[in-house]
PDB file of N, CA and C in Angstrom:
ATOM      1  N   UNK A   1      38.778   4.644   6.241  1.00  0.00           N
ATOM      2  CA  UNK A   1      39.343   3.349   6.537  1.00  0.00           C
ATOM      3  C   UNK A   1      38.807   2.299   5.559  1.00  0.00           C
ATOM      4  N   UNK A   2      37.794   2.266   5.086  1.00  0.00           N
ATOM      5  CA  UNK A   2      37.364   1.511   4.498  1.00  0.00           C
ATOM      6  C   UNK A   2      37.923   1.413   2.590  1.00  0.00           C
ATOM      7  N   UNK A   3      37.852   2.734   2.431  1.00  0.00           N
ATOM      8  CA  UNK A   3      38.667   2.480   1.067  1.00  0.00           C
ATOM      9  C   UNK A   3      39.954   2.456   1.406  1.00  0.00           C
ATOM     10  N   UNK A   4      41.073   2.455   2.333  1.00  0.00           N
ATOM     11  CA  UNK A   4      41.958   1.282   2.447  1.00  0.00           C
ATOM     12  C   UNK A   4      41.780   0.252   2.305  1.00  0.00           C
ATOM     13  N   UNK A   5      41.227  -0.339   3.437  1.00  0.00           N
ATOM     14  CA  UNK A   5      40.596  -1.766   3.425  1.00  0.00           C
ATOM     15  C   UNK A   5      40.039  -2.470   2.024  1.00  0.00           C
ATOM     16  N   UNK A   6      39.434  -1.704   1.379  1.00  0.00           N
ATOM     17  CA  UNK A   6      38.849  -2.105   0.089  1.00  0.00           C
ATOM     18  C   UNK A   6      39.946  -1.838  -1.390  1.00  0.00           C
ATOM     19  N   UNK A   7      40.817  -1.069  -0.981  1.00  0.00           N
ATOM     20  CA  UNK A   7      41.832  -1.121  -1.915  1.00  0.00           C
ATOM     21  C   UNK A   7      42.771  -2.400  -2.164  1.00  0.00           C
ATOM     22  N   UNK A   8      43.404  -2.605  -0.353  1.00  0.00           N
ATOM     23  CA  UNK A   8      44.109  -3.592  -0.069  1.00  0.00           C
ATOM     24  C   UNK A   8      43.640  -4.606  -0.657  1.00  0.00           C
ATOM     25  N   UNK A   9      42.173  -4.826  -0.647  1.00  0.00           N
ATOM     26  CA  UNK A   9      41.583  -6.223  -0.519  1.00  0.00           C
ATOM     27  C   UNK A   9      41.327  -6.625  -2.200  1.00  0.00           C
ATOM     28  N   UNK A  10      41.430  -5.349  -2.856  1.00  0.00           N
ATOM     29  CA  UNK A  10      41.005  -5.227  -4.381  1.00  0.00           C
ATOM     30  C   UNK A  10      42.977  -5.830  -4.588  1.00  0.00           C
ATOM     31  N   UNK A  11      43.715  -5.477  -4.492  1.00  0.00           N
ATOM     32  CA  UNK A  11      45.089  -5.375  -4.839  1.00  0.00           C
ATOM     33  C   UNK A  11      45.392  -6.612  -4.922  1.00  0.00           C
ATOM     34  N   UNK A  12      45.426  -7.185  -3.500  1.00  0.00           N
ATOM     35  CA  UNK A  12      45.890  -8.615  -3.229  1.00  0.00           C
ATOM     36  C   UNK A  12      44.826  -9.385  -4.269  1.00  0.00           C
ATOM     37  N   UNK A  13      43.831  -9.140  -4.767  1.00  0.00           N
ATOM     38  CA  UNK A  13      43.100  -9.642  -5.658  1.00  0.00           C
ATOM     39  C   UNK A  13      43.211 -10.305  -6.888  1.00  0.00           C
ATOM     40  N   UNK A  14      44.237  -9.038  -7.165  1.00  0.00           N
ATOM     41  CA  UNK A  14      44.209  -8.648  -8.514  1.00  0.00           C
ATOM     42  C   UNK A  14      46.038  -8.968  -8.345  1.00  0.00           C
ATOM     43  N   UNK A  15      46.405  -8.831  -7.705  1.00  0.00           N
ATOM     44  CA  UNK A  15      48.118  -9.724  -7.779  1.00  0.00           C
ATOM     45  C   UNK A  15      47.323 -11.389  -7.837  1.00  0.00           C
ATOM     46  N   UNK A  16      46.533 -11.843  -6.889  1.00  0.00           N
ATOM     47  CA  UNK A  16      46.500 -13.040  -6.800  1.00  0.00           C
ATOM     48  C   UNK A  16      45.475 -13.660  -8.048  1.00  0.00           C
ATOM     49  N   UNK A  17      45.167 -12.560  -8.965  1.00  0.00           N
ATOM     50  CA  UNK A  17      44.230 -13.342 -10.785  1.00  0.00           C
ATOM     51  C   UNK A  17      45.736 -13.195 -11.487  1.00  0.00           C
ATOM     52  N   UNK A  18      46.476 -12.371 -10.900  1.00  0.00           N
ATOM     53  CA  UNK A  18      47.441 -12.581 -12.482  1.00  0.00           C
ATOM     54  C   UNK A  18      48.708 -13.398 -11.784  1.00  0.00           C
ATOM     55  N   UNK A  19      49.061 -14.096 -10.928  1.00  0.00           N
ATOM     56  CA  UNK A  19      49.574 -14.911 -10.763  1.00  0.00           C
ATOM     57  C   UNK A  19      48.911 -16.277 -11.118  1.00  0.00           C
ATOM     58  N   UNK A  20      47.661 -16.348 -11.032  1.00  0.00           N
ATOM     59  CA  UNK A  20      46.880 -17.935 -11.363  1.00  0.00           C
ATOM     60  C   UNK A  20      46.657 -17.599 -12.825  1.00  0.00           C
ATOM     61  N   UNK A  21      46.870 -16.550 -13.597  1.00  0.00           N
ATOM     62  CA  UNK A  21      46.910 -16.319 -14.986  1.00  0.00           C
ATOM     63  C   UNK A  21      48.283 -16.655 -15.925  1.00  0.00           C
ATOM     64  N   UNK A  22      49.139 -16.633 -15.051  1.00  0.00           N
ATOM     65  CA  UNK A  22      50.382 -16.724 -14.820  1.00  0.00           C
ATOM     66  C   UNK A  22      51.074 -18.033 -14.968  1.00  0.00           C
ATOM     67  N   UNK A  23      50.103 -19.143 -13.599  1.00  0.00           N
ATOM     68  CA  UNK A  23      50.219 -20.186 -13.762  1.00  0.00           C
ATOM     69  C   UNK A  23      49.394 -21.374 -14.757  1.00  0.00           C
ATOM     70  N   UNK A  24      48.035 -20.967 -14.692  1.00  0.00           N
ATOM     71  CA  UNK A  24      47.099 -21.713 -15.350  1.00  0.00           C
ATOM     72  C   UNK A  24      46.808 -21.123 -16.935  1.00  0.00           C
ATOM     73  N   UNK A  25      46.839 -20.102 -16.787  1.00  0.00           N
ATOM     74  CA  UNK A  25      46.236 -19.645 -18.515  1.00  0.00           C
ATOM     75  C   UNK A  25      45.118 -18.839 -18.472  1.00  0.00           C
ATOM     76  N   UNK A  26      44.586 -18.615 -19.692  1.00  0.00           N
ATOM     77  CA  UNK A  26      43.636 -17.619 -19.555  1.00  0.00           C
ATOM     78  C   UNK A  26      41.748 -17.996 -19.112  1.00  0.00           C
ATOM     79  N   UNK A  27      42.186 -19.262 -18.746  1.00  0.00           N
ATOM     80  CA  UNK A  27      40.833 -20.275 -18.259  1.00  0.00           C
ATOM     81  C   UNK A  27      40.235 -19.686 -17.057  1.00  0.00           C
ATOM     82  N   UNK A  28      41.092 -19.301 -15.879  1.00  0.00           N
ATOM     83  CA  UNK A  28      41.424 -18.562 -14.618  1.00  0.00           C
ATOM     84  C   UNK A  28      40.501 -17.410 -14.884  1.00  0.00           C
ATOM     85  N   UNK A  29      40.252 -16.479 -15.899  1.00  0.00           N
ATOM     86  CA  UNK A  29      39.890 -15.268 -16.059  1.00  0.00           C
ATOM     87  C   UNK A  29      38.568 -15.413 -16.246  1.00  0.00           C
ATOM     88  N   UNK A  30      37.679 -16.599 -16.701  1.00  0.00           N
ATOM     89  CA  UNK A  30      36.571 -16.980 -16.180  1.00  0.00           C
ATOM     90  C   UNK A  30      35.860 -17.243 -14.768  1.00  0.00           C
ATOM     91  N   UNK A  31      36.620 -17.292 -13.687  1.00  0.00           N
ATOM     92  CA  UNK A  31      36.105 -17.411 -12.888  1.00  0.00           C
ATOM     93  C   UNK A  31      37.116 -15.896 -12.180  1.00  0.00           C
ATOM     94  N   UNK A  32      38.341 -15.366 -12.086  1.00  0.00           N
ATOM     95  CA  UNK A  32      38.658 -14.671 -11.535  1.00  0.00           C
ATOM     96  C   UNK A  32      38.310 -13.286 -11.857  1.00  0.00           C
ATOM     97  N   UNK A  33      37.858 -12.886 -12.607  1.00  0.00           N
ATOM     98  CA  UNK A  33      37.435 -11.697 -13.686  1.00  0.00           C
ATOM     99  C   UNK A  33      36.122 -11.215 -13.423  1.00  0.00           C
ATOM    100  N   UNK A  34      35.079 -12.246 -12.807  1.00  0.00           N
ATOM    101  CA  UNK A  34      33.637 -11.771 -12.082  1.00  0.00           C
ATOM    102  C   UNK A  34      33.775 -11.754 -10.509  1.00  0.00           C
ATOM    103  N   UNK A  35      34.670 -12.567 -10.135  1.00  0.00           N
ATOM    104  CA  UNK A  35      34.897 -12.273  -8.487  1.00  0.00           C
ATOM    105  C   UNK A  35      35.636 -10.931  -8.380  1.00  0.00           C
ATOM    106  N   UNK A  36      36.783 -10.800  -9.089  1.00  0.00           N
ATOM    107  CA  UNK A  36      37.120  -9.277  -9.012  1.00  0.00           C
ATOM    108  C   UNK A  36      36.312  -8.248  -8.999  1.00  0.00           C
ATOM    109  N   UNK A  37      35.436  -7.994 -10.291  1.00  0.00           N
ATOM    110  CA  UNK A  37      34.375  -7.232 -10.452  1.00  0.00           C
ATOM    111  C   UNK A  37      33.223  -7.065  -9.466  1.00  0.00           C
ATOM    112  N   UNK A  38      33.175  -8.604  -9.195  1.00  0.00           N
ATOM    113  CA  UNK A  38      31.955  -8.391  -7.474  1.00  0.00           C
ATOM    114  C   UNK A  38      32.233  -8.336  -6.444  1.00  0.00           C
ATOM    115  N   UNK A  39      34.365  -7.989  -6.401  1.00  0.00           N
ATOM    116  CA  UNK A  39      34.839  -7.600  -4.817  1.00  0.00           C
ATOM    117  C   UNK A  39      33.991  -5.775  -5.020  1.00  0.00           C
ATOM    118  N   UNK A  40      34.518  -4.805  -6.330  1.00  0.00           N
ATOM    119  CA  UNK A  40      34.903  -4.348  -6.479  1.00  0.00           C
ATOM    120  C   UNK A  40      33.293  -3.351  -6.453  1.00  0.00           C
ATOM    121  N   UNK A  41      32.556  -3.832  -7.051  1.00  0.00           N
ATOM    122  CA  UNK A  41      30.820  -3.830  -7.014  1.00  0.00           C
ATOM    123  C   UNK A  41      30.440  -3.460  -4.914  1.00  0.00           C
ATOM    124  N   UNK A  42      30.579  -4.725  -4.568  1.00  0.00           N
ATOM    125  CA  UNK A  42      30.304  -4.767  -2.971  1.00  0.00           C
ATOM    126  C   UNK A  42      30.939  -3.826  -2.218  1.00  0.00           C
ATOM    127  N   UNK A  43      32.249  -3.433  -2.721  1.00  0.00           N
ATOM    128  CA  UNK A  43      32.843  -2.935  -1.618  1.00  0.00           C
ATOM    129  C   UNK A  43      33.015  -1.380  -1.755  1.00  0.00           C
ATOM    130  N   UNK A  44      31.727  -0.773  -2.978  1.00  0.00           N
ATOM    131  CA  UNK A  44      31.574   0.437  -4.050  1.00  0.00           C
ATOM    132  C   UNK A  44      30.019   0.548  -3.264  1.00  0.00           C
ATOM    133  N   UNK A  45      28.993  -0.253  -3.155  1.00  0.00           N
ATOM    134  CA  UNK A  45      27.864  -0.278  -2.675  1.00  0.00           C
ATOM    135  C   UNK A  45      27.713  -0.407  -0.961  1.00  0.00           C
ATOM    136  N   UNK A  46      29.047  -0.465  -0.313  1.00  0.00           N
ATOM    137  CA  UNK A  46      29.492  -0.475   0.870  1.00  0.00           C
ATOM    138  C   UNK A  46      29.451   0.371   1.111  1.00  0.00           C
ATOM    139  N   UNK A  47      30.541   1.445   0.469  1.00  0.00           N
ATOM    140  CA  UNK A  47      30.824   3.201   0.799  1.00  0.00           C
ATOM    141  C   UNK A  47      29.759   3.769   0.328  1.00  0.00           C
ATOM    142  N   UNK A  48      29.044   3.791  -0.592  1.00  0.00           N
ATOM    143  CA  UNK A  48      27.770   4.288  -0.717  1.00  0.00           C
ATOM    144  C   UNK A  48      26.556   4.204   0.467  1.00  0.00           C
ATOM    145  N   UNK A  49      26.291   3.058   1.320  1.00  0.00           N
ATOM    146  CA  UNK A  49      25.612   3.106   1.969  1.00  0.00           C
ATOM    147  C   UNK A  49      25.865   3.817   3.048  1.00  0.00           C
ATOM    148  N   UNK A  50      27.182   3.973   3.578  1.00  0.00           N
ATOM    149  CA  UNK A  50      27.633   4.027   4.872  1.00  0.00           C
ATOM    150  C   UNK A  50      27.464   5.990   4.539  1.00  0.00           C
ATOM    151  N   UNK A  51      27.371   6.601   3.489  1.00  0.00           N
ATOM    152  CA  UNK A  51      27.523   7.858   3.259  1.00  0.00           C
ATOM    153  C   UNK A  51      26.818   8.693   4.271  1.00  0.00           C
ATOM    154  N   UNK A  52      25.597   8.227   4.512  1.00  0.00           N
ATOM    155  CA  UNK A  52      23.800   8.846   5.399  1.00  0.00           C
ATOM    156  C   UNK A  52      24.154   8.336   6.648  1.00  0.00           C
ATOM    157  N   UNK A  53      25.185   7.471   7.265  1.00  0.00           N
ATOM    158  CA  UNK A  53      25.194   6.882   8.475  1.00  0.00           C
ATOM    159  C   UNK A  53      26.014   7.845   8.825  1.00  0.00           C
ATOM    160  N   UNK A  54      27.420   7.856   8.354  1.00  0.00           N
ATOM    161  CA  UNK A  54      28.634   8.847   8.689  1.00  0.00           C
ATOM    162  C   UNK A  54      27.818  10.462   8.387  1.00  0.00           C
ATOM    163  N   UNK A  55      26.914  11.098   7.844  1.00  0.00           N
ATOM    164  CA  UNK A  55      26.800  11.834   7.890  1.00  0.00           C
ATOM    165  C   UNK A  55      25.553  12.149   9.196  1.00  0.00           C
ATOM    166  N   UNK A  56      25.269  11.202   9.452  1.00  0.00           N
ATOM    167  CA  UNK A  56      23.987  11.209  10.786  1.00  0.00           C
ATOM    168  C   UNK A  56      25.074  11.489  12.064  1.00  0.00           C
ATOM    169  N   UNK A  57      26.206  10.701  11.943  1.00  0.00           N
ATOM    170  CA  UNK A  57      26.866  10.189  13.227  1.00  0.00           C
ATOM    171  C   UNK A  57      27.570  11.761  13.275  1.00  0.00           C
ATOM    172  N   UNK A  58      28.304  12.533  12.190  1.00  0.00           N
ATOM    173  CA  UNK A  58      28.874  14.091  12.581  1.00  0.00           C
ATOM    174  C   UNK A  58      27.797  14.905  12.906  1.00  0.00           C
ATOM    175  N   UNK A  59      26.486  14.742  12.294  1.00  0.00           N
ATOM    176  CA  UNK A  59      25.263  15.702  12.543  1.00  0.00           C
ATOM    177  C   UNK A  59      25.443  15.745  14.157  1.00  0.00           C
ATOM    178  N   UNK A  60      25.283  13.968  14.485  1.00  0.00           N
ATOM    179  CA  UNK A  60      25.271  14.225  16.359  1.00  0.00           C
ATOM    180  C   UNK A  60      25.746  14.766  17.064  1.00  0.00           C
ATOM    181  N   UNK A  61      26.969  14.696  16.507  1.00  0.00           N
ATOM    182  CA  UNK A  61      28.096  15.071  17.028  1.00  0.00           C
ATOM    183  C   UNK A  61      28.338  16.922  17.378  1.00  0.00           C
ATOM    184  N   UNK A  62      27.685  16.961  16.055  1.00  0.00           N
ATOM    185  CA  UNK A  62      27.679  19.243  16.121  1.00  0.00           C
ATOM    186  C   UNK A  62      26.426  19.258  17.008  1.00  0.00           C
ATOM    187  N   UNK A  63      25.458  18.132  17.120  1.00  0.00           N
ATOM    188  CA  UNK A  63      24.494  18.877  17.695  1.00  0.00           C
ATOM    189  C   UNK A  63      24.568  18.778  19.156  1.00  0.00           C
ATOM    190  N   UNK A  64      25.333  18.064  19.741  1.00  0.00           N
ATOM    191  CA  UNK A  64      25.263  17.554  21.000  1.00  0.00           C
ATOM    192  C   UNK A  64      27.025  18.966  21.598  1.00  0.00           C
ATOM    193  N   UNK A  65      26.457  19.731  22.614  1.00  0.00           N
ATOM    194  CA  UNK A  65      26.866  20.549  22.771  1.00  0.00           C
ATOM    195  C   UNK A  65      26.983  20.588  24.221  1.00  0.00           C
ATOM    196  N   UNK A  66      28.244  20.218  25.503  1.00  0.00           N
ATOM    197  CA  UNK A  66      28.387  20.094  26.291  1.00  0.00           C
ATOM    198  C   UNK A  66      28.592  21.240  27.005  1.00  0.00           C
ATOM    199  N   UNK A  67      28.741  22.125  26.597  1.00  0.00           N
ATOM    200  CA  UNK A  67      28.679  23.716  27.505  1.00  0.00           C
ATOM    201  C   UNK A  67      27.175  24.153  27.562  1.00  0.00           C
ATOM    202  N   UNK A  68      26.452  23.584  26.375  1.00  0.00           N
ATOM    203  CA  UNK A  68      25.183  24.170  26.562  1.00  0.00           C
ATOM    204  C   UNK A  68      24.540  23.432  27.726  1.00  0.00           C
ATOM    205  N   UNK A  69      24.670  22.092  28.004  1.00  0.00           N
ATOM    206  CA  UNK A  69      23.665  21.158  28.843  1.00  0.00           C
ATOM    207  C   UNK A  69      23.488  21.653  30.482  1.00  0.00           C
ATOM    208  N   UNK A  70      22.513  21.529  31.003  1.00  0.00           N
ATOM    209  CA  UNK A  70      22.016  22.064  31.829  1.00  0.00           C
ATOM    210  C   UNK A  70      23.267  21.327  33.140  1.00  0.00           C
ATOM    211  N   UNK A  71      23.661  22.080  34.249  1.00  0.00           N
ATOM    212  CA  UNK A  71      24.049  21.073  34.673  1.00  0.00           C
ATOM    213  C   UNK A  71      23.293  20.543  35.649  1.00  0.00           C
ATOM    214  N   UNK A  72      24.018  19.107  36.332  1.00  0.00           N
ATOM    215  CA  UNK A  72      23.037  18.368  37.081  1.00  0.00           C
ATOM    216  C   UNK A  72      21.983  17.441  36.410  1.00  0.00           C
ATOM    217  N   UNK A  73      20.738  18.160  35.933  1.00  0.00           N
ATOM    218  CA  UNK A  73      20.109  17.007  35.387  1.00  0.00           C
ATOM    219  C   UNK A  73      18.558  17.032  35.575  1.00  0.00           C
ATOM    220  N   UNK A  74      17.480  16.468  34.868  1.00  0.00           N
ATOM    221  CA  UNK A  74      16.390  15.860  35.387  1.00  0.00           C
ATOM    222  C   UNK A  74      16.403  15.808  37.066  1.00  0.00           C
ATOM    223  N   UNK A  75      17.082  14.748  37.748  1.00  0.00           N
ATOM    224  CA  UNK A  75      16.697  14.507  39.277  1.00  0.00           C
ATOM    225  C   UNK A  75      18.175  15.031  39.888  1.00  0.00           C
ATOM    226  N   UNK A  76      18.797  15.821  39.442  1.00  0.00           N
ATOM    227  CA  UNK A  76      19.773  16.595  40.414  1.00  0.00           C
ATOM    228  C   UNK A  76      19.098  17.100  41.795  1.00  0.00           C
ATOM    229  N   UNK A  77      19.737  17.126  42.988  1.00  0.00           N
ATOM    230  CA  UNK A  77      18.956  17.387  43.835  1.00  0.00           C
ATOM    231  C   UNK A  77      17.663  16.553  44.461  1.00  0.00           C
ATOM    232  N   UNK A  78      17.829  15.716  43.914  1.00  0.00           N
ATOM    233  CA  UNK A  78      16.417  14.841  44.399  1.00  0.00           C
ATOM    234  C   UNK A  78      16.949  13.854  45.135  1.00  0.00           C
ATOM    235  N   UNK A  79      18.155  13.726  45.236  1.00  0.00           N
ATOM    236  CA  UNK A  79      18.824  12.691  46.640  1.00  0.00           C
ATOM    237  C   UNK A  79      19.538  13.582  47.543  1.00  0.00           C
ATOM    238  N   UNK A  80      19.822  14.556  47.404  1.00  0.00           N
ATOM    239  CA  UNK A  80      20.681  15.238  48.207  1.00  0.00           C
ATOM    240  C   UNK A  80      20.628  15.524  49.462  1.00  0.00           C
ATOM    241  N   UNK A  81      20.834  14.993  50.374  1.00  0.00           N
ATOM    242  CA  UNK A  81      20.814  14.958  51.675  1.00  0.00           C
ATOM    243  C   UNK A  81      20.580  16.413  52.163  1.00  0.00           C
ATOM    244  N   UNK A  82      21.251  17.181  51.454  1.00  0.00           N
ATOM    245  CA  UNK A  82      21.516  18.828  52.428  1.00  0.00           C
ATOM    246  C   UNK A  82      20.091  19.441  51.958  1.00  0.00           C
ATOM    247  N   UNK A  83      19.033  19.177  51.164  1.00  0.00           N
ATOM    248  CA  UNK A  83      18.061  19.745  51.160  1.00  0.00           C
ATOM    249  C   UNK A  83      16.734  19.318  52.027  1.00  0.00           C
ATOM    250  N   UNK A  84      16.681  18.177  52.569  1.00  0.00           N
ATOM    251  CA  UNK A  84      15.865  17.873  53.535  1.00  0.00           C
ATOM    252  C   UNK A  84      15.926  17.907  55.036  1.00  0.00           C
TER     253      UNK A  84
END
């Protein structure tokens, strides 16, 4: 989802430097030409970080195994009326 999100957001970017390139001249490319580059930077150092999170969050996921779990529990039976 996120390199959607970061594509989209790069696109509309980059339609919206060459329309003000379009209108204004090549003056625009001084200031639009490093914001591009530091959407493009951030949102590259984004998916990089998130790599060790998304791979923690499937680890949980294989490790957590609902046929194996005991059933009941720690205090199963410890309110149960029919045993006292």
């Amino acid at each position: 989802m996120l390199v959607r999100v970061g594509a989209a957001v790069v696109a509309m970017e980059a339609v919206a430097l060459a329309v003000a390139l379009l209108a204004f001249g090549w003056p625009v490319l001084l200031v639009g030409a490093p914001l591009l580059l530091g959407t493009v930077i951030l949102f590259t150092g984004v998916g990089i970080s998130e790599r060790p999170r998304r791979a923690l969050r499937e680890h949980r996921v294989a490790r957590w195994n609902p046929d194996d779990a005991a059933a009941g529990g720690l205090m199963s039976g410890f309110f149960d009326p029919a045993r006292r």
